[in-house]
N, C-alpha and C. Protein backbone atom coordinates (compact mmCIF):
# COMPACT_ATOMS: atom_id res chain seq x y z
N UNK A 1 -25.98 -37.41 28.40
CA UNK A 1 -26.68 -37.29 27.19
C UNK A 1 -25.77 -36.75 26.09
N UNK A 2 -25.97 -37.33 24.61
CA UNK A 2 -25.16 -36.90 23.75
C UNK A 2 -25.71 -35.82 23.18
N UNK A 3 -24.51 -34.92 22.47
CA UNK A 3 -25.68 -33.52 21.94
C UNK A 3 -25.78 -33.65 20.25
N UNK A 4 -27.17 -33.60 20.36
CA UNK A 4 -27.20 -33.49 19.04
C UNK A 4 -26.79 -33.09 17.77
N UNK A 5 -26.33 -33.64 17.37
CA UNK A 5 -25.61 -33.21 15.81
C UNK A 5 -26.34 -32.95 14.52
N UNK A 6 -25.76 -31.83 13.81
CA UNK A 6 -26.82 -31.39 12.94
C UNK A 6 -25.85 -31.47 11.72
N UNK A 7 -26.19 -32.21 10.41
CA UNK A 7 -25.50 -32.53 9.45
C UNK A 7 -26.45 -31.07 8.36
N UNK A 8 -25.49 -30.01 8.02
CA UNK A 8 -25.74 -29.20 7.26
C UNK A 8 -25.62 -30.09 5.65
N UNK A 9 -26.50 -29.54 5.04
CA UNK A 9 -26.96 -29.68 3.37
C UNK A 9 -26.53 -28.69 2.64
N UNK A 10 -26.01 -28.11 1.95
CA UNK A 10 -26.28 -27.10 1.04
C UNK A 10 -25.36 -26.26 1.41
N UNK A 11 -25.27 -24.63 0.11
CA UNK A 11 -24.00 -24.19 0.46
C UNK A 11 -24.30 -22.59 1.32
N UNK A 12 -23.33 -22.08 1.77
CA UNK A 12 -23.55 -21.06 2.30
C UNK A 12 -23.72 -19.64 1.47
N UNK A 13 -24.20 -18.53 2.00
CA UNK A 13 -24.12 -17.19 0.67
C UNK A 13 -22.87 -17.19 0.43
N UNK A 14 -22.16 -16.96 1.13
CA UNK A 14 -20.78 -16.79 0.69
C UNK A 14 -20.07 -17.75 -0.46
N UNK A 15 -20.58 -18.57 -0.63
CA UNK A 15 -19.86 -19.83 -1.25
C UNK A 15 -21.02 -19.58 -2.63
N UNK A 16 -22.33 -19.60 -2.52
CA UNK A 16 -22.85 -19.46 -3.34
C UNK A 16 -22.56 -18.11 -4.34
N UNK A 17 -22.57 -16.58 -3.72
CA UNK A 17 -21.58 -15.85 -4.47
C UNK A 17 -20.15 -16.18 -5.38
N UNK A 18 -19.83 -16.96 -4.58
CA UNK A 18 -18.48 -17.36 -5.03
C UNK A 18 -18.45 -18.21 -6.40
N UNK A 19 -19.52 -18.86 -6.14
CA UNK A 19 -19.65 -19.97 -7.59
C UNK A 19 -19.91 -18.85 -8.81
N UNK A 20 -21.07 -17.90 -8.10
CA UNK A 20 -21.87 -17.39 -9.42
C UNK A 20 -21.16 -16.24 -9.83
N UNK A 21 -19.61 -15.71 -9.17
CA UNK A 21 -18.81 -15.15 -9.67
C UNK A 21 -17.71 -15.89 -10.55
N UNK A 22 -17.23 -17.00 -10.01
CA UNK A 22 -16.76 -17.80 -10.71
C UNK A 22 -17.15 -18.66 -12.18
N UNK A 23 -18.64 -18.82 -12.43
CA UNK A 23 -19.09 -19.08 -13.43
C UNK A 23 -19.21 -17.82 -14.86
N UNK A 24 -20.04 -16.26 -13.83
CA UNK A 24 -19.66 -15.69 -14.89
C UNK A 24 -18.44 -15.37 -15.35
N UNK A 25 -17.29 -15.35 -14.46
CA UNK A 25 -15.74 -14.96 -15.18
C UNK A 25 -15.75 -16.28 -16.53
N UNK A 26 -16.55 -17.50 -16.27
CA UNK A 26 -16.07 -18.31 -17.29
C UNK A 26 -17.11 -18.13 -18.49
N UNK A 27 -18.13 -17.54 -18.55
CA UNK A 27 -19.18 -17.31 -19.63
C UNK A 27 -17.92 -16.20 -20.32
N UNK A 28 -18.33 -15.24 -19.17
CA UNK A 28 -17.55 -13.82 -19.99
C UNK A 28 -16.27 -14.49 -20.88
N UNK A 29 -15.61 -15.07 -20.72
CA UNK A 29 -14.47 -15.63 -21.21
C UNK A 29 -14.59 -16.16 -22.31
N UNK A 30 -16.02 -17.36 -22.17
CA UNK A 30 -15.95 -17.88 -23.58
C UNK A 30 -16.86 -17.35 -24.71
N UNK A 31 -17.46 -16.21 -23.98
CA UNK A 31 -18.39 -15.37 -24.86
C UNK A 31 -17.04 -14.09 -25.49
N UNK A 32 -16.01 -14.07 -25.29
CA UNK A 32 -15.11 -13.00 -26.10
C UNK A 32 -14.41 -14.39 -27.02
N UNK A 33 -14.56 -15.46 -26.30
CA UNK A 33 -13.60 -16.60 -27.14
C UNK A 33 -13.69 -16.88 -28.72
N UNK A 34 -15.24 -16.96 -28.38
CA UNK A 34 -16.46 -17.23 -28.96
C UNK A 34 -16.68 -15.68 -29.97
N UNK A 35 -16.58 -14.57 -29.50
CA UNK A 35 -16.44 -13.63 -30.25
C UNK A 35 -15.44 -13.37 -31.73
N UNK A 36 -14.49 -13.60 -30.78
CA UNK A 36 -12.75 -13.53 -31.74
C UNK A 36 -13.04 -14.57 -32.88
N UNK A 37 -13.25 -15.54 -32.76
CA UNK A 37 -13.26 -16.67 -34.07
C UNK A 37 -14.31 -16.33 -34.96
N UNK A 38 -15.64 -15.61 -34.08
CA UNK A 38 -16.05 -15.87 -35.21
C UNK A 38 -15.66 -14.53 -36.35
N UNK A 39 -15.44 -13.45 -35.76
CA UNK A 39 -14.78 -12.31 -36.24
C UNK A 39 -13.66 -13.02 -37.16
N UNK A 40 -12.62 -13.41 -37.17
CA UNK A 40 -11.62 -14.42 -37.84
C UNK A 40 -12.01 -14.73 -39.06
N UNK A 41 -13.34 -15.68 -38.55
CA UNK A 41 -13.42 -16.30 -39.44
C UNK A 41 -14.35 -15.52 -40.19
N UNK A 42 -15.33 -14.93 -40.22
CA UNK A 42 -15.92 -13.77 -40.97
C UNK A 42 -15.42 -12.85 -41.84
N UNK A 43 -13.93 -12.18 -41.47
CA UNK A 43 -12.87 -11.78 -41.94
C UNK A 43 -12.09 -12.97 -43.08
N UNK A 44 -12.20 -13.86 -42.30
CA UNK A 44 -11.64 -14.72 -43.45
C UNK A 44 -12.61 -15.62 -44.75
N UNK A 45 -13.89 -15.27 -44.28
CA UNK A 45 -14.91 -15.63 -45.51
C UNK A 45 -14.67 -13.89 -46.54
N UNK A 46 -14.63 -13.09 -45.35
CA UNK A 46 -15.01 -12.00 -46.37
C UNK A 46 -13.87 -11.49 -47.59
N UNK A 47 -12.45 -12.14 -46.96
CA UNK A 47 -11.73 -11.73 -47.94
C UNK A 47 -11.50 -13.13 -49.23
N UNK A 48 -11.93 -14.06 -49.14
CA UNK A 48 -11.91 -14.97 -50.12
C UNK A 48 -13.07 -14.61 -51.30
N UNK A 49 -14.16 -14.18 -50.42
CA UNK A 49 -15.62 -13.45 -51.09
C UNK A 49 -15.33 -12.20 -52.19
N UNK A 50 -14.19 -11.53 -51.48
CA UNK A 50 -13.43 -10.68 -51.98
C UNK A 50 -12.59 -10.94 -53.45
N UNK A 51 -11.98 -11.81 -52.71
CA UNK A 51 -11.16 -12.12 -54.06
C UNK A 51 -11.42 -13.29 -55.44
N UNK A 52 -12.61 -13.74 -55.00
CA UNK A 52 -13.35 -14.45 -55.97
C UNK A 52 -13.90 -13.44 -56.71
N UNK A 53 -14.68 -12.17 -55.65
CA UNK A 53 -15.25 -11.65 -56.84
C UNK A 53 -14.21 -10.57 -57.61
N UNK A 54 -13.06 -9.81 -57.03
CA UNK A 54 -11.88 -9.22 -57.85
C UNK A 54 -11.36 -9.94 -59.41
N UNK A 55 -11.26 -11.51 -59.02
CA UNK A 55 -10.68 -12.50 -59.93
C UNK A 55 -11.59 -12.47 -60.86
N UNK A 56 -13.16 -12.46 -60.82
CA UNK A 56 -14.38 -12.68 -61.70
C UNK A 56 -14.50 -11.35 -62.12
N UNK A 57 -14.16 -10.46 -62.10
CA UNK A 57 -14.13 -9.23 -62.82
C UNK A 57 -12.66 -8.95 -63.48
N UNK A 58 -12.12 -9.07 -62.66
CA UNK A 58 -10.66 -8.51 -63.28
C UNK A 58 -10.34 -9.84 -64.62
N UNK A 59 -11.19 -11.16 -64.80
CA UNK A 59 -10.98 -11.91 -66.31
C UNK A 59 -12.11 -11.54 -66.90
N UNK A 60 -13.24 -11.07 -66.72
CA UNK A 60 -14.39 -10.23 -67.58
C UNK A 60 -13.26 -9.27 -68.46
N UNK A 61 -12.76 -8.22 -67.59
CA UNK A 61 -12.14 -7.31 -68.07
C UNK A 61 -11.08 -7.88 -69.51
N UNK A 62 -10.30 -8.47 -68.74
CA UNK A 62 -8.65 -9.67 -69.67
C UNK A 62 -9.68 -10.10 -70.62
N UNK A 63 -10.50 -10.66 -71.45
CA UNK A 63 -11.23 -11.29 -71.78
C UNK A 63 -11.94 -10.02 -73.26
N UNK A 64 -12.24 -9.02 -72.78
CA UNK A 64 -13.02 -7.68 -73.16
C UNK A 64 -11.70 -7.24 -73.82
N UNK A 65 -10.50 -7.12 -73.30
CA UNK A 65 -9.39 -6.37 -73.96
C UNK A 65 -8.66 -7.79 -74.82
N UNK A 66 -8.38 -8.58 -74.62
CA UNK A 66 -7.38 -9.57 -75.20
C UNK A 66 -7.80 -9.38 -76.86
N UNK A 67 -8.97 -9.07 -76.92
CA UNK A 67 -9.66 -9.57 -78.73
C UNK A 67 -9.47 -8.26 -79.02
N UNK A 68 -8.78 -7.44 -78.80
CA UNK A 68 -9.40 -5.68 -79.38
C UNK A 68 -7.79 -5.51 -80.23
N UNK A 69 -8.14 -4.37 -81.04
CA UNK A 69 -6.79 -4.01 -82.08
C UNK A 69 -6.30 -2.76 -81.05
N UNK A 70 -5.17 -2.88 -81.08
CA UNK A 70 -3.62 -2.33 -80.66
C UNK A 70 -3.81 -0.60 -80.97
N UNK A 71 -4.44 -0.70 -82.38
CA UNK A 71 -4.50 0.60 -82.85
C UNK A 71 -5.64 1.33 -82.27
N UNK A 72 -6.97 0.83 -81.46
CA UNK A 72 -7.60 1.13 -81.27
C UNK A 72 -7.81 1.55 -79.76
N UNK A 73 -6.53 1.35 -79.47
CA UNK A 73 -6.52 1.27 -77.89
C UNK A 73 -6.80 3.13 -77.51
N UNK A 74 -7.41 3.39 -76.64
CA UNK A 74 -7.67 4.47 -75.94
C UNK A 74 -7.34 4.92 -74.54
N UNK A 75 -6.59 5.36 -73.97
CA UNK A 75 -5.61 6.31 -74.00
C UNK A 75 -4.09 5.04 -75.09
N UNK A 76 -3.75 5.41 -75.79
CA UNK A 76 -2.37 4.93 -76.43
C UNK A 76 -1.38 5.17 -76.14
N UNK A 77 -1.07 6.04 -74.76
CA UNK A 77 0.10 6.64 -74.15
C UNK A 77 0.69 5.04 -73.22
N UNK A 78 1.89 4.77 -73.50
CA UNK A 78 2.50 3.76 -72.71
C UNK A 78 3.16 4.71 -71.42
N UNK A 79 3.23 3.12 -70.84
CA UNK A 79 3.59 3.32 -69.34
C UNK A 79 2.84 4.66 -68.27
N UNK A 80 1.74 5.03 -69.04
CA UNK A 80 0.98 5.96 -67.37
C UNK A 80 -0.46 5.20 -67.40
N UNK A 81 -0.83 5.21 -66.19
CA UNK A 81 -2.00 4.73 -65.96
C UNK A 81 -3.25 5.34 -66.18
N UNK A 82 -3.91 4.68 -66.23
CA UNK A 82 -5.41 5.48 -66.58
C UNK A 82 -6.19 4.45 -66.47
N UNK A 83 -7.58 5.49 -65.71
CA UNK A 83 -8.45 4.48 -65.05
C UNK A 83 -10.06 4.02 -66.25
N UNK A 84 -9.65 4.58 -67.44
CA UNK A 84 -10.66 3.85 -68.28
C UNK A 84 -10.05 3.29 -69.59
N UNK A 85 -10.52 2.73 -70.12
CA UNK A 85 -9.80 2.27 -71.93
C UNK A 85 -10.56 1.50 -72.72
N UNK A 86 -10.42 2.50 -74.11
CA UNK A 86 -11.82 2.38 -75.01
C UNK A 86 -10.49 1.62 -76.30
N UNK A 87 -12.09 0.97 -76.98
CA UNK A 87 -10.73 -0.43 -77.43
C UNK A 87 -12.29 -1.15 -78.59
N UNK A 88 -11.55 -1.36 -79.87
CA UNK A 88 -12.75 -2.40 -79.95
C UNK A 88 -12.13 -3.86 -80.53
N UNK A 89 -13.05 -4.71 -80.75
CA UNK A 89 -13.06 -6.04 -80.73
C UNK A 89 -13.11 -6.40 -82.44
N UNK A 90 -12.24 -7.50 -82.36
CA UNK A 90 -12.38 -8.52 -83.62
C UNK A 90 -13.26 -9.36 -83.62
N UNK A 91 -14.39 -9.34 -84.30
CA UNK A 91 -15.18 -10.00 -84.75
C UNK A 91 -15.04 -11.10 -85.21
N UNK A 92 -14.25 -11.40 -86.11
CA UNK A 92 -14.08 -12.53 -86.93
C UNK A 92 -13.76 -11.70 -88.62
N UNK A 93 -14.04 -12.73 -89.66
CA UNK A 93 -13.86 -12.45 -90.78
C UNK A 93 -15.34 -12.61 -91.30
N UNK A 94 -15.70 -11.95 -92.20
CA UNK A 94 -16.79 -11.85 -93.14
C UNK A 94 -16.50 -11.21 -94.63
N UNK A 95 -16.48 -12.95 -95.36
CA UNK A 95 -16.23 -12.46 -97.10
C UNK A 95 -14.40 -12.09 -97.02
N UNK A 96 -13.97 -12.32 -96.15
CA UNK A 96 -12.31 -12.42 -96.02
C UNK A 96 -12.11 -10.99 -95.63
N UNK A 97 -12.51 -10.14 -95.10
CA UNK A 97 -12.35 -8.97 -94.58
C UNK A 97 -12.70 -9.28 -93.07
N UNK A 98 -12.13 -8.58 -92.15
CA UNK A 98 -11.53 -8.54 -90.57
C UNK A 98 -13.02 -7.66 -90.40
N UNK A 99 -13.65 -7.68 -89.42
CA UNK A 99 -14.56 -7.05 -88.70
C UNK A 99 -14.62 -6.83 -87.43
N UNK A 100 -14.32 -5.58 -87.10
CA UNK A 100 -14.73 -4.97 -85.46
C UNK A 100 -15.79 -4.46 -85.53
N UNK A 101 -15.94 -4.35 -84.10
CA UNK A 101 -17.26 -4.74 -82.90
C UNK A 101 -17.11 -2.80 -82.79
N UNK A 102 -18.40 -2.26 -82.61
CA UNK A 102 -18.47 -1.24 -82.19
C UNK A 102 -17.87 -0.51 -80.87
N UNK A 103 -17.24 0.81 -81.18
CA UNK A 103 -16.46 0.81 -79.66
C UNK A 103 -17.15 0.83 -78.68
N UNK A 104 -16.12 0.33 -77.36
CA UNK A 104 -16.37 -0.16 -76.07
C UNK A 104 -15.54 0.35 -75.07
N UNK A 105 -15.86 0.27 -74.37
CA UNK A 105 -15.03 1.09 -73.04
C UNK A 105 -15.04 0.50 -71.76
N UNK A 106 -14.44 0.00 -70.97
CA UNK A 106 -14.53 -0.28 -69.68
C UNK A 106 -13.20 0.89 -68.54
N UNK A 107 -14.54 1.43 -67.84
CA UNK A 107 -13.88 2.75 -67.13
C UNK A 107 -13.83 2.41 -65.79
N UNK A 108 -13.45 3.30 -64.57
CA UNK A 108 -14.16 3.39 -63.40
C UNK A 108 -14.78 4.76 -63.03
N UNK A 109 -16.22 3.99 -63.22
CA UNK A 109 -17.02 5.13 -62.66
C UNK A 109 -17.37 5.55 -60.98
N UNK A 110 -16.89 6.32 -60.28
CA UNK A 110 -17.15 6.43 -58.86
C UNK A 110 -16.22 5.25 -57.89
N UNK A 111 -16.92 4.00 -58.01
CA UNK A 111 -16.55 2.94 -57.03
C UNK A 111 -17.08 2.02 -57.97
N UNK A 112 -17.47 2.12 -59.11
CA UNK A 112 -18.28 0.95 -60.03
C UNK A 112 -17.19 0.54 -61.24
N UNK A 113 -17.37 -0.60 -61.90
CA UNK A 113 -16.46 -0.83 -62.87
C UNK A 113 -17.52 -0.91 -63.82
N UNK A 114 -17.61 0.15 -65.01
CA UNK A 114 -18.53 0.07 -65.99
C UNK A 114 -18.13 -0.85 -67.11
N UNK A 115 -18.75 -1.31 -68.21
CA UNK A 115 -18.63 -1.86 -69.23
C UNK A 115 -19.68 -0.77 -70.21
N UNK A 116 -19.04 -0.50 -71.32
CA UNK A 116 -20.01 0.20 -72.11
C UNK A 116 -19.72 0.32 -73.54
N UNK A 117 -21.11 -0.33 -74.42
CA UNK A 117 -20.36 -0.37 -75.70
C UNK A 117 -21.17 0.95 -76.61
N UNK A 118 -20.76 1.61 -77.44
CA UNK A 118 -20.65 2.95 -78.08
C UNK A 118 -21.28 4.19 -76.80
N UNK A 119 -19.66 4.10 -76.12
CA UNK A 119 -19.49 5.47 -75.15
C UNK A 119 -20.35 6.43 -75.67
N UNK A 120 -21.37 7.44 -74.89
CA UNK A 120 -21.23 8.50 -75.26
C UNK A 120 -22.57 9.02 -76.51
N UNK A 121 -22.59 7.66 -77.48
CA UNK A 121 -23.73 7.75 -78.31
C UNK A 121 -25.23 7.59 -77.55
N UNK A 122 -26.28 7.41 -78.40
CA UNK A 122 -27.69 7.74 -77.93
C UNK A 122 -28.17 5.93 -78.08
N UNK A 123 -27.23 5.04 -78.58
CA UNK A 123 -27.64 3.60 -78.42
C UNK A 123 -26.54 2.96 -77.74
N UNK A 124 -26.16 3.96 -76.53
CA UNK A 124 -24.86 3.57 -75.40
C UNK A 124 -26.10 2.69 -74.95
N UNK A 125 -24.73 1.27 -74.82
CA UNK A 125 -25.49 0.43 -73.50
C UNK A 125 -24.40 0.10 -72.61
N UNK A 126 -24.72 0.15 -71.44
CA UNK A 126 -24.22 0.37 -69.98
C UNK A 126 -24.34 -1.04 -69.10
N UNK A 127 -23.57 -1.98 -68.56
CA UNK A 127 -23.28 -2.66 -67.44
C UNK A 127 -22.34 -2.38 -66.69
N UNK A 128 -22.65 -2.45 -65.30
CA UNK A 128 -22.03 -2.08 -63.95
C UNK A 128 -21.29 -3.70 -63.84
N UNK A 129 -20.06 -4.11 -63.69
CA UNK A 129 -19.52 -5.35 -63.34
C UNK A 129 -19.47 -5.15 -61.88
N UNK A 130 -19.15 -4.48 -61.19
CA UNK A 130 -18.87 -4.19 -59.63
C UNK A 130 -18.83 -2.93 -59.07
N UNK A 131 -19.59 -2.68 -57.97
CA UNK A 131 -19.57 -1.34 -57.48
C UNK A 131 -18.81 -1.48 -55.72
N UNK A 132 -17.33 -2.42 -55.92
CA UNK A 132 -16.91 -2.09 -54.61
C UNK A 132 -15.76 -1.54 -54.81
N UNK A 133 -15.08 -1.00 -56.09
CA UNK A 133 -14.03 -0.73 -56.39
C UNK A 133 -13.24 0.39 -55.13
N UNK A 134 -12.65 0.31 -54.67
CA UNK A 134 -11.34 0.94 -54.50
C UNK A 134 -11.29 2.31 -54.44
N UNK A 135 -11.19 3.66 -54.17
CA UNK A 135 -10.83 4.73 -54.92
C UNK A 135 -9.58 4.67 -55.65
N UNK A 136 -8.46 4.18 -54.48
CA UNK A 136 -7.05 4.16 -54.71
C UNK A 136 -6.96 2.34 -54.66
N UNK A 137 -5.57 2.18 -55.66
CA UNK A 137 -5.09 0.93 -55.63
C UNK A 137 -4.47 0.70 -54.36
N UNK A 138 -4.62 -0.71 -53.49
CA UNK A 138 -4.51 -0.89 -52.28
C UNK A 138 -2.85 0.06 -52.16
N UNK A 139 -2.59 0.74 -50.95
CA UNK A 139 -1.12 1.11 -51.00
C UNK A 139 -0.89 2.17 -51.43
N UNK A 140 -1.70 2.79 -52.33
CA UNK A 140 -1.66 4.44 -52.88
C UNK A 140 -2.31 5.36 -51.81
N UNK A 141 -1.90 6.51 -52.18
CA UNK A 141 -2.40 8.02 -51.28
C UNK A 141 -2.31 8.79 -52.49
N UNK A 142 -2.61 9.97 -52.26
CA UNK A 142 -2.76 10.67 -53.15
C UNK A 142 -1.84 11.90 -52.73
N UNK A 143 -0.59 11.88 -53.46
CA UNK A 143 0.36 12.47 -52.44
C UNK A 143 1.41 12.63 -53.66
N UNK A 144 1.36 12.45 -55.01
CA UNK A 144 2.32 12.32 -55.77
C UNK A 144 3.65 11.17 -55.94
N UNK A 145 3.54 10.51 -54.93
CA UNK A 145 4.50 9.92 -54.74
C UNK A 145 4.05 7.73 -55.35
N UNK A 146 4.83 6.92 -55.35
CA UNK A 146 4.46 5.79 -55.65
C UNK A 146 4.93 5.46 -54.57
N UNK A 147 3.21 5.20 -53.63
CA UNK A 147 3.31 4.74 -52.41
C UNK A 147 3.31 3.08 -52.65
N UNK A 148 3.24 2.52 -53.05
CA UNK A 148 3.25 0.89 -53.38
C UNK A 148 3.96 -0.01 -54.37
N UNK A 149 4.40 0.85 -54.73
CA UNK A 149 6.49 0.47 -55.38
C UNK A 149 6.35 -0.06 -56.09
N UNK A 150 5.14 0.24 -57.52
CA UNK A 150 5.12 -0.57 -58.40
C UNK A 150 5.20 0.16 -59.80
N UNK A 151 6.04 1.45 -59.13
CA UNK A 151 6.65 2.50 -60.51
C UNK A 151 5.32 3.13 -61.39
N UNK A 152 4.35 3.24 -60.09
CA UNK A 152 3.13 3.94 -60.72
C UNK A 152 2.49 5.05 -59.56
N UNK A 153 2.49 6.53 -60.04
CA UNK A 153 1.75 7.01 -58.56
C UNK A 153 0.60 7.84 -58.80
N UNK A 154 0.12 7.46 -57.64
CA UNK A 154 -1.69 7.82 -57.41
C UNK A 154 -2.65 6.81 -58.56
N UNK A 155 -2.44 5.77 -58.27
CA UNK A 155 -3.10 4.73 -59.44
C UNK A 155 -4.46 4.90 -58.41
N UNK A 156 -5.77 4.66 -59.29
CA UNK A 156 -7.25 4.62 -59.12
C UNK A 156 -7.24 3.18 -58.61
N UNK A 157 -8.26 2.96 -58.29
CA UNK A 157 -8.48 1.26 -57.84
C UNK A 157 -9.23 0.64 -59.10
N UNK A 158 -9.27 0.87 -60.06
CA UNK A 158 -8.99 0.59 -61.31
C UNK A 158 -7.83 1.28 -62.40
N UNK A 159 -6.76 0.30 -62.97
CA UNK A 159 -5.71 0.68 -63.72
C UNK A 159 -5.09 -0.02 -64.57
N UNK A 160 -5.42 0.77 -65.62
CA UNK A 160 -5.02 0.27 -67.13
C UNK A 160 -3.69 0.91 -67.31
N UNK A 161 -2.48 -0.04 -67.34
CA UNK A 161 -1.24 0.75 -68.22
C UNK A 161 -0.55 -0.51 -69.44
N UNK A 162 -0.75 0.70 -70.53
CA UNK A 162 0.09 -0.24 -72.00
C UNK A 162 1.20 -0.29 -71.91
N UNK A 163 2.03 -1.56 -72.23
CA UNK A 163 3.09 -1.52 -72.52
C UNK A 163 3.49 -2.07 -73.97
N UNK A 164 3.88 -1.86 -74.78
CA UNK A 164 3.31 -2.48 -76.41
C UNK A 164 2.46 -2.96 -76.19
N UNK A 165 2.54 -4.39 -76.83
CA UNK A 165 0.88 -5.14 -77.07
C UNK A 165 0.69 -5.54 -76.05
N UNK A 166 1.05 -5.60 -75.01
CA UNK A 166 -0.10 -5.84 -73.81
C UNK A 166 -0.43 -4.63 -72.74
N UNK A 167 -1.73 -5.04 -72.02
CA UNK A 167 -2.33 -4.01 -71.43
C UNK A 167 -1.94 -4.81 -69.67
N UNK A 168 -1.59 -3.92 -68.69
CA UNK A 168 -1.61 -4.62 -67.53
C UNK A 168 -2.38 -3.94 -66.44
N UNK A 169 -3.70 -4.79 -66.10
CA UNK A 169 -4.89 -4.63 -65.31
C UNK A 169 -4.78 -4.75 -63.99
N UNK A 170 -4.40 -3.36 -63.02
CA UNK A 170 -4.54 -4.03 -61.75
C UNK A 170 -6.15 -3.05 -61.14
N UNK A 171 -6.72 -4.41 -59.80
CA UNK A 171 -7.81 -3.50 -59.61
C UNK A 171 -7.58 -4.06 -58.36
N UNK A 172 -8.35 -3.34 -57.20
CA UNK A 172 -8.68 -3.33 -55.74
C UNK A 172 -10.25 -3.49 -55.25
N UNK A 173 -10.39 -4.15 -55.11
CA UNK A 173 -12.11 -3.87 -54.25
C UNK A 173 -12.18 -3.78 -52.76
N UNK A 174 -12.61 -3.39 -52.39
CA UNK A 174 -13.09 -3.44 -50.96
C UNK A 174 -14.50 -3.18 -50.49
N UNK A 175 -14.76 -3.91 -49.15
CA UNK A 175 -15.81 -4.13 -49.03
C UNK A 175 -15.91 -3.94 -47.00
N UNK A 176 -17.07 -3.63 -46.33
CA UNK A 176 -16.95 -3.85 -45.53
C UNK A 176 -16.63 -4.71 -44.15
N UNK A 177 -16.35 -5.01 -43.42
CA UNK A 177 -16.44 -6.19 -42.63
C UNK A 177 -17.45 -6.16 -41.57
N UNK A 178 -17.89 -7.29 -41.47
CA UNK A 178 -18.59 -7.28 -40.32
C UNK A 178 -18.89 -6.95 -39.08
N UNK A 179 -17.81 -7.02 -38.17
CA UNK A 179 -17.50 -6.80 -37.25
C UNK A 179 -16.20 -4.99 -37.21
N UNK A 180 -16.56 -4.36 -38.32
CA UNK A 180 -16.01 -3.10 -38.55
C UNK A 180 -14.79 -3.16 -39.23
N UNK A 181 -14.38 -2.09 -39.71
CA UNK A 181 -13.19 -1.89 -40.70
C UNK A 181 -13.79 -2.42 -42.80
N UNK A 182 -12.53 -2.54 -42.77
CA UNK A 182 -12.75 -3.26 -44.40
C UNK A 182 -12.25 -4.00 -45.12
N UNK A 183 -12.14 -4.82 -45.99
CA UNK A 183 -11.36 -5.46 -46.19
C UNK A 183 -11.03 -5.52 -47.82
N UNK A 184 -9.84 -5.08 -48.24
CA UNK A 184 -9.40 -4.64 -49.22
C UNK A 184 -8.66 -6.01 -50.08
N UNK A 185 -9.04 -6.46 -51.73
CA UNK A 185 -8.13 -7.72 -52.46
C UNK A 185 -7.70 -7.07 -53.67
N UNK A 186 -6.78 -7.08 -53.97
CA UNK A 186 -5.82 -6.32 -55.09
C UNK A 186 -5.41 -7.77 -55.78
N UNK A 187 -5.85 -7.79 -57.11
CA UNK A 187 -5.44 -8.80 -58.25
C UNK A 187 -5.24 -7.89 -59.36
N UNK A 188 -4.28 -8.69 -60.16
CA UNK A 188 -3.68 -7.75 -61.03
C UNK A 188 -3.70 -9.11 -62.24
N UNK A 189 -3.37 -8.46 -63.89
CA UNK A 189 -3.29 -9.62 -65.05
C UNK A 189 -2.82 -8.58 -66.03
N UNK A 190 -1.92 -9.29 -66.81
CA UNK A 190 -1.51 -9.18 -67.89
C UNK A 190 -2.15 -9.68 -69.27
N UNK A 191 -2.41 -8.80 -70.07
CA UNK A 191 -3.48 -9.34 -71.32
C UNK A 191 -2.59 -8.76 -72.23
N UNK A 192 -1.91 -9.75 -73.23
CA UNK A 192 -1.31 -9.68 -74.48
C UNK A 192 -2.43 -9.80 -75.88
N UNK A 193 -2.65 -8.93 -76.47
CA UNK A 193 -3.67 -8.25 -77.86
C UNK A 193 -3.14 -9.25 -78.48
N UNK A 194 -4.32 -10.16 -78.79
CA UNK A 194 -4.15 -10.68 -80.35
C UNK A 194 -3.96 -10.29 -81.12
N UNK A 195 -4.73 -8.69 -81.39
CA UNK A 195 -4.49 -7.98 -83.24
C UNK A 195 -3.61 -7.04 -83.16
């Protein structure tokens, strides 16, 4: 008599452990894969987000100073920085006489970049352009020293310095990231005074 033979189906525990260790090593894997990019790329939306909005403030600003008189500039000290500057605007002509615009100021207040036209008076009006400013310009400490080698030290993350007729604007924003830390865009412009 022949002995019966038994054709097994299916897998054993051992083998079945084996798969379902082997599958999660490959989840786990593509769930950090899957992590990293999108972190990347989040990081890399957030600093373009960044610097669109640095660029859209920092030509508000170029824009606010380019039309203003030379003589009117506030602080008038060349070459040191300072984180506000009151300035006013050419109007145009009326009856052949030159007309400026009531003074104006764009400072940094706290972490905000103010706009404000008659500082200080009781018909001050006030716009906030951005409240992610910087304390320090990317690269500065506050240490006396010019940590960012641009022959300026302890600059604000807003900074106005004259050099004759032009004013040169650098600013920093930062903002958080998603996945932790921050992410800091430093744009800078040169604005040569029409008057």
């Amino acid at each position: 008599m022949k002995p019966l033979s038994t054709s097994r189906a299916g897998w054993t525990l051992v083998e079945l452990l084996f798969a379902a260790g082997l599958t999660g090593l490959v989840m786990t894997k593509a769930a950090l894969v899957l992590r990293d990019a999108f972190g990347a790329a989040g990081r890399s939306t957030a600093t373009m987000h960044n610097e669109d909005q640095a660029r859209a403030v920092i030509d508000r600003i170029s824009f606010a100073v380019m039309g203003s008189n030379r003589d009117t500039l506030f602080p008038s000290v060349e070459s040191v920085h300072s984180k506000e500057l009151r300035y006013s605007m050419s109007l145009g002509l009326e009856d052949g006489v030159l007309v400026w615009s009531d003074p104006e100021e764009i400072r940094l207040d706290g972490n905000a970049v103010e706009w404000r036209e008659n500082p200080g008076a009781a018909e001050e009006r006030r716009v906030t352009w951005t409240n992610l400013v910087s304390p320090l310009l990317a690269g500065e400490l506050v240490n006396g020293v010019d940590d960012n080698g641009n022959g300026l030290v302890d600059e604000d993350g807003l900074s106005f310095v004259l050099d004759g007729d032009s004013v040169r604007i650098r600013l920093t924003l930062q903002r958080p990231e998603v996945v932790g830390g921050t992410v800091q865009q430093t744009v800078e412009s040169v604005v040569y005074i029409r008057n």
